[in-house]
C-alpha atoms as a PDB file:
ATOM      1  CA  UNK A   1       5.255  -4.790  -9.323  1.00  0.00           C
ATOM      2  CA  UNK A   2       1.963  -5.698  -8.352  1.00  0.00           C
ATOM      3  CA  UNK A   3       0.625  -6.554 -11.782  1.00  0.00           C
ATOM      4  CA  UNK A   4       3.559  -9.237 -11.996  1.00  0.00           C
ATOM      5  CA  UNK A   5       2.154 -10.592  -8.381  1.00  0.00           C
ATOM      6  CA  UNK A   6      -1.282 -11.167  -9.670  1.00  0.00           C
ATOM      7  CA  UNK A   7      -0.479 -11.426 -12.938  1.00  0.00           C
ATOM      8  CA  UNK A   8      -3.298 -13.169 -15.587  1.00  0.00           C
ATOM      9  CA  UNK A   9      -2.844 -16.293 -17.326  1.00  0.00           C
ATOM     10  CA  UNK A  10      -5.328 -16.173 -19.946  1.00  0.00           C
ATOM     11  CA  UNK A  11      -4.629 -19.866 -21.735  1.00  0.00           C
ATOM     12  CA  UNK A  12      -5.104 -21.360 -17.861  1.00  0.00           C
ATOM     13  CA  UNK A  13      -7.345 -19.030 -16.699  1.00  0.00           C
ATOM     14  CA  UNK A  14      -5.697 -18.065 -13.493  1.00  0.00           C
ATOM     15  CA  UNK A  15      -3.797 -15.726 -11.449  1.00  0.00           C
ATOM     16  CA  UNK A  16       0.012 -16.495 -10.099  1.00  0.00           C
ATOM     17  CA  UNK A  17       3.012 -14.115  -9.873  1.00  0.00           C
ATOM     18  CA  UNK A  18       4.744 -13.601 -12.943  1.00  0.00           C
ATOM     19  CA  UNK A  19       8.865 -13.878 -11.288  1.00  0.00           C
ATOM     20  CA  UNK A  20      10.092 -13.383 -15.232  1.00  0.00           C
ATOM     21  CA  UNK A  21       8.225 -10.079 -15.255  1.00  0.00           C
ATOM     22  CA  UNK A  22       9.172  -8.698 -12.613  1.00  0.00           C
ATOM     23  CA  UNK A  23      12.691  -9.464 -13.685  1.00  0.00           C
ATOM     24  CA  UNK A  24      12.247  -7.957 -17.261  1.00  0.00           C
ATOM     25  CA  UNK A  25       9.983  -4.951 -15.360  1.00  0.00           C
ATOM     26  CA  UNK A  26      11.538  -4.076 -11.988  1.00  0.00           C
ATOM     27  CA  UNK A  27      14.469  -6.577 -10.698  1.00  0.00           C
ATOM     28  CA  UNK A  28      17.102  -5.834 -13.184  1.00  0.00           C
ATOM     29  CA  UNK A  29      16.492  -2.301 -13.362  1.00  0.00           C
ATOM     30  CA  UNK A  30      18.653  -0.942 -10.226  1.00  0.00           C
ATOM     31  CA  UNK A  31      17.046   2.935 -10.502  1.00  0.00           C
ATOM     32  CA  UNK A  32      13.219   1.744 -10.464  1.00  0.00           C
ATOM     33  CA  UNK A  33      14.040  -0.355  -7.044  1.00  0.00           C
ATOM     34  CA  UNK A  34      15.387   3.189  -5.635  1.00  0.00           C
ATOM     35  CA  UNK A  35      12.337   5.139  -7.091  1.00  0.00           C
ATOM     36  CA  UNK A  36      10.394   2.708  -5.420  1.00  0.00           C
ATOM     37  CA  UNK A  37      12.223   3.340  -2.012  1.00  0.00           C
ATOM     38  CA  UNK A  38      12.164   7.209  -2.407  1.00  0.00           C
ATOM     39  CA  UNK A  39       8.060   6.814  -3.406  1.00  0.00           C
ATOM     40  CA  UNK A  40       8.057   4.965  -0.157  1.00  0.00           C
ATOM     41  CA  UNK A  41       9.733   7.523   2.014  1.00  0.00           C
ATOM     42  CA  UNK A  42       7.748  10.050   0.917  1.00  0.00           C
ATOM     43  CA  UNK A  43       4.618   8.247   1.405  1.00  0.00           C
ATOM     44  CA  UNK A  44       5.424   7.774   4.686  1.00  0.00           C
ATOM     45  CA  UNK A  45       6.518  11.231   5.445  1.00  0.00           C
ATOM     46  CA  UNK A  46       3.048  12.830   3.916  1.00  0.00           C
ATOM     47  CA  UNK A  47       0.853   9.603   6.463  1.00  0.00           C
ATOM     48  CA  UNK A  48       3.154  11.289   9.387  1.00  0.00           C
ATOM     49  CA  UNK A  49       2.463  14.841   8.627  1.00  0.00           C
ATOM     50  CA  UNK A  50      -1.392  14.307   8.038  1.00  0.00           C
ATOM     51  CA  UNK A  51      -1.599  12.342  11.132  1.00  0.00           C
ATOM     52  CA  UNK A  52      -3.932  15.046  13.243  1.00  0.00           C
ATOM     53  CA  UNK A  53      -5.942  15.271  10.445  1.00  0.00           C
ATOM     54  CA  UNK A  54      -6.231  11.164   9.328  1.00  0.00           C
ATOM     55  CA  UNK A  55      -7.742  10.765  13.547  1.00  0.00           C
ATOM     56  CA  UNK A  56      -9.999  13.730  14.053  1.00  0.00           C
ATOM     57  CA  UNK A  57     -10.989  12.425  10.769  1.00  0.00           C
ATOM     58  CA  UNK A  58     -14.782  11.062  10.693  1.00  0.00           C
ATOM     59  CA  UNK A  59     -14.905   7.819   8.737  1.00  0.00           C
ATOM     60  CA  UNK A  60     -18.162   6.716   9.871  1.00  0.00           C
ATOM     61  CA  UNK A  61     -20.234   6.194   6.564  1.00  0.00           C
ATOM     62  CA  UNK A  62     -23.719   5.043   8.691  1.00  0.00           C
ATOM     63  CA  UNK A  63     -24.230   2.674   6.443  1.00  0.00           C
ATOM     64  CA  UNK A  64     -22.144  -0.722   7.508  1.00  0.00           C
ATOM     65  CA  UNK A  65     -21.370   0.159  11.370  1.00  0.00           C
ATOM     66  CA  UNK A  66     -19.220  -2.725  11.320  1.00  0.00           C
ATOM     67  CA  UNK A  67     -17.060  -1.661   8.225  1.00  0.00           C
ATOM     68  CA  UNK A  68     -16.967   2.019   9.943  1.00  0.00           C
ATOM     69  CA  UNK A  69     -15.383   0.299  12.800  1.00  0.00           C
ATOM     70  CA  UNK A  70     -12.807  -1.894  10.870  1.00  0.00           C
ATOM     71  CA  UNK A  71     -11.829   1.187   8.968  1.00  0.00           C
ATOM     72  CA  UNK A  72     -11.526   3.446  12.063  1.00  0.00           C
ATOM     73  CA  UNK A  73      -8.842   0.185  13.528  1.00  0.00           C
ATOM     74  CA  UNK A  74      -7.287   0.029  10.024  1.00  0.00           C
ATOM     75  CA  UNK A  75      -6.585   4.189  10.266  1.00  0.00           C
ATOM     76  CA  UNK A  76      -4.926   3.488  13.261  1.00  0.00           C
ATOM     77  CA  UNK A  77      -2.937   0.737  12.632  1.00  0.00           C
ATOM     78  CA  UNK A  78      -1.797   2.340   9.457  1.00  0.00           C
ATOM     79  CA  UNK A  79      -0.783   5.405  11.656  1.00  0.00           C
ATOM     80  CA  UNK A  80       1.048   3.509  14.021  1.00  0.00           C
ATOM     81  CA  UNK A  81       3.005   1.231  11.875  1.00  0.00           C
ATOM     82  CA  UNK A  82       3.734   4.452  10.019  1.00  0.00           C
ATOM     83  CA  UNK A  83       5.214   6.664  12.833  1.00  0.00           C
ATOM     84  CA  UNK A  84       7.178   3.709  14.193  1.00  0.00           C
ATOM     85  CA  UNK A  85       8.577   3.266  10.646  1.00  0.00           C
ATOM     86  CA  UNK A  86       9.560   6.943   9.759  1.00  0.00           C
ATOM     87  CA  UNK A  87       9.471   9.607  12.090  1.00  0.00           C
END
């Protein structure tokens, strides 16, 4: 799916979604959108479980304090959005 989103034009040198792809790769094919939902799911389910262990995580890298910051926020974003999503 992604790879039709960004897909590469190499005669005009540039990146746009490829709908046609997707069409021919994912959209037509009713058992690859439910794999996709059950990947999804379970994803979700494994972000919940590991929760205690994602925040007493230590992401501090003491290299970029400001990127150790962002990625501390994004952690907990990601954990909230997750939790209200699937619980």
């Amino acid at each position: 799916m992604h790879v039709s989103h960004n897909y590469y034009d190499m005669k005009q040198n540039s990146t746009h979604m490829n709908q046609q792809m997707y069409m021919n790769m994912l959209g037509k094919h009713e058992d690859r959108i439910k794999n996709l939902y059950f990947i999804y799911a379970v994803v979700m389910r494994a972000i919940n479980r590991a929760e205690p262990v994602l925040k007493a995580y230590d992401y501090e890298t003491r290299l970029d304090q400001a990127e150790d910051e962002k990625t501390g926020i994004l952690i907990e974003k990601l954990l909230n959005n997750t939790i209200r999503e699937c619980e």
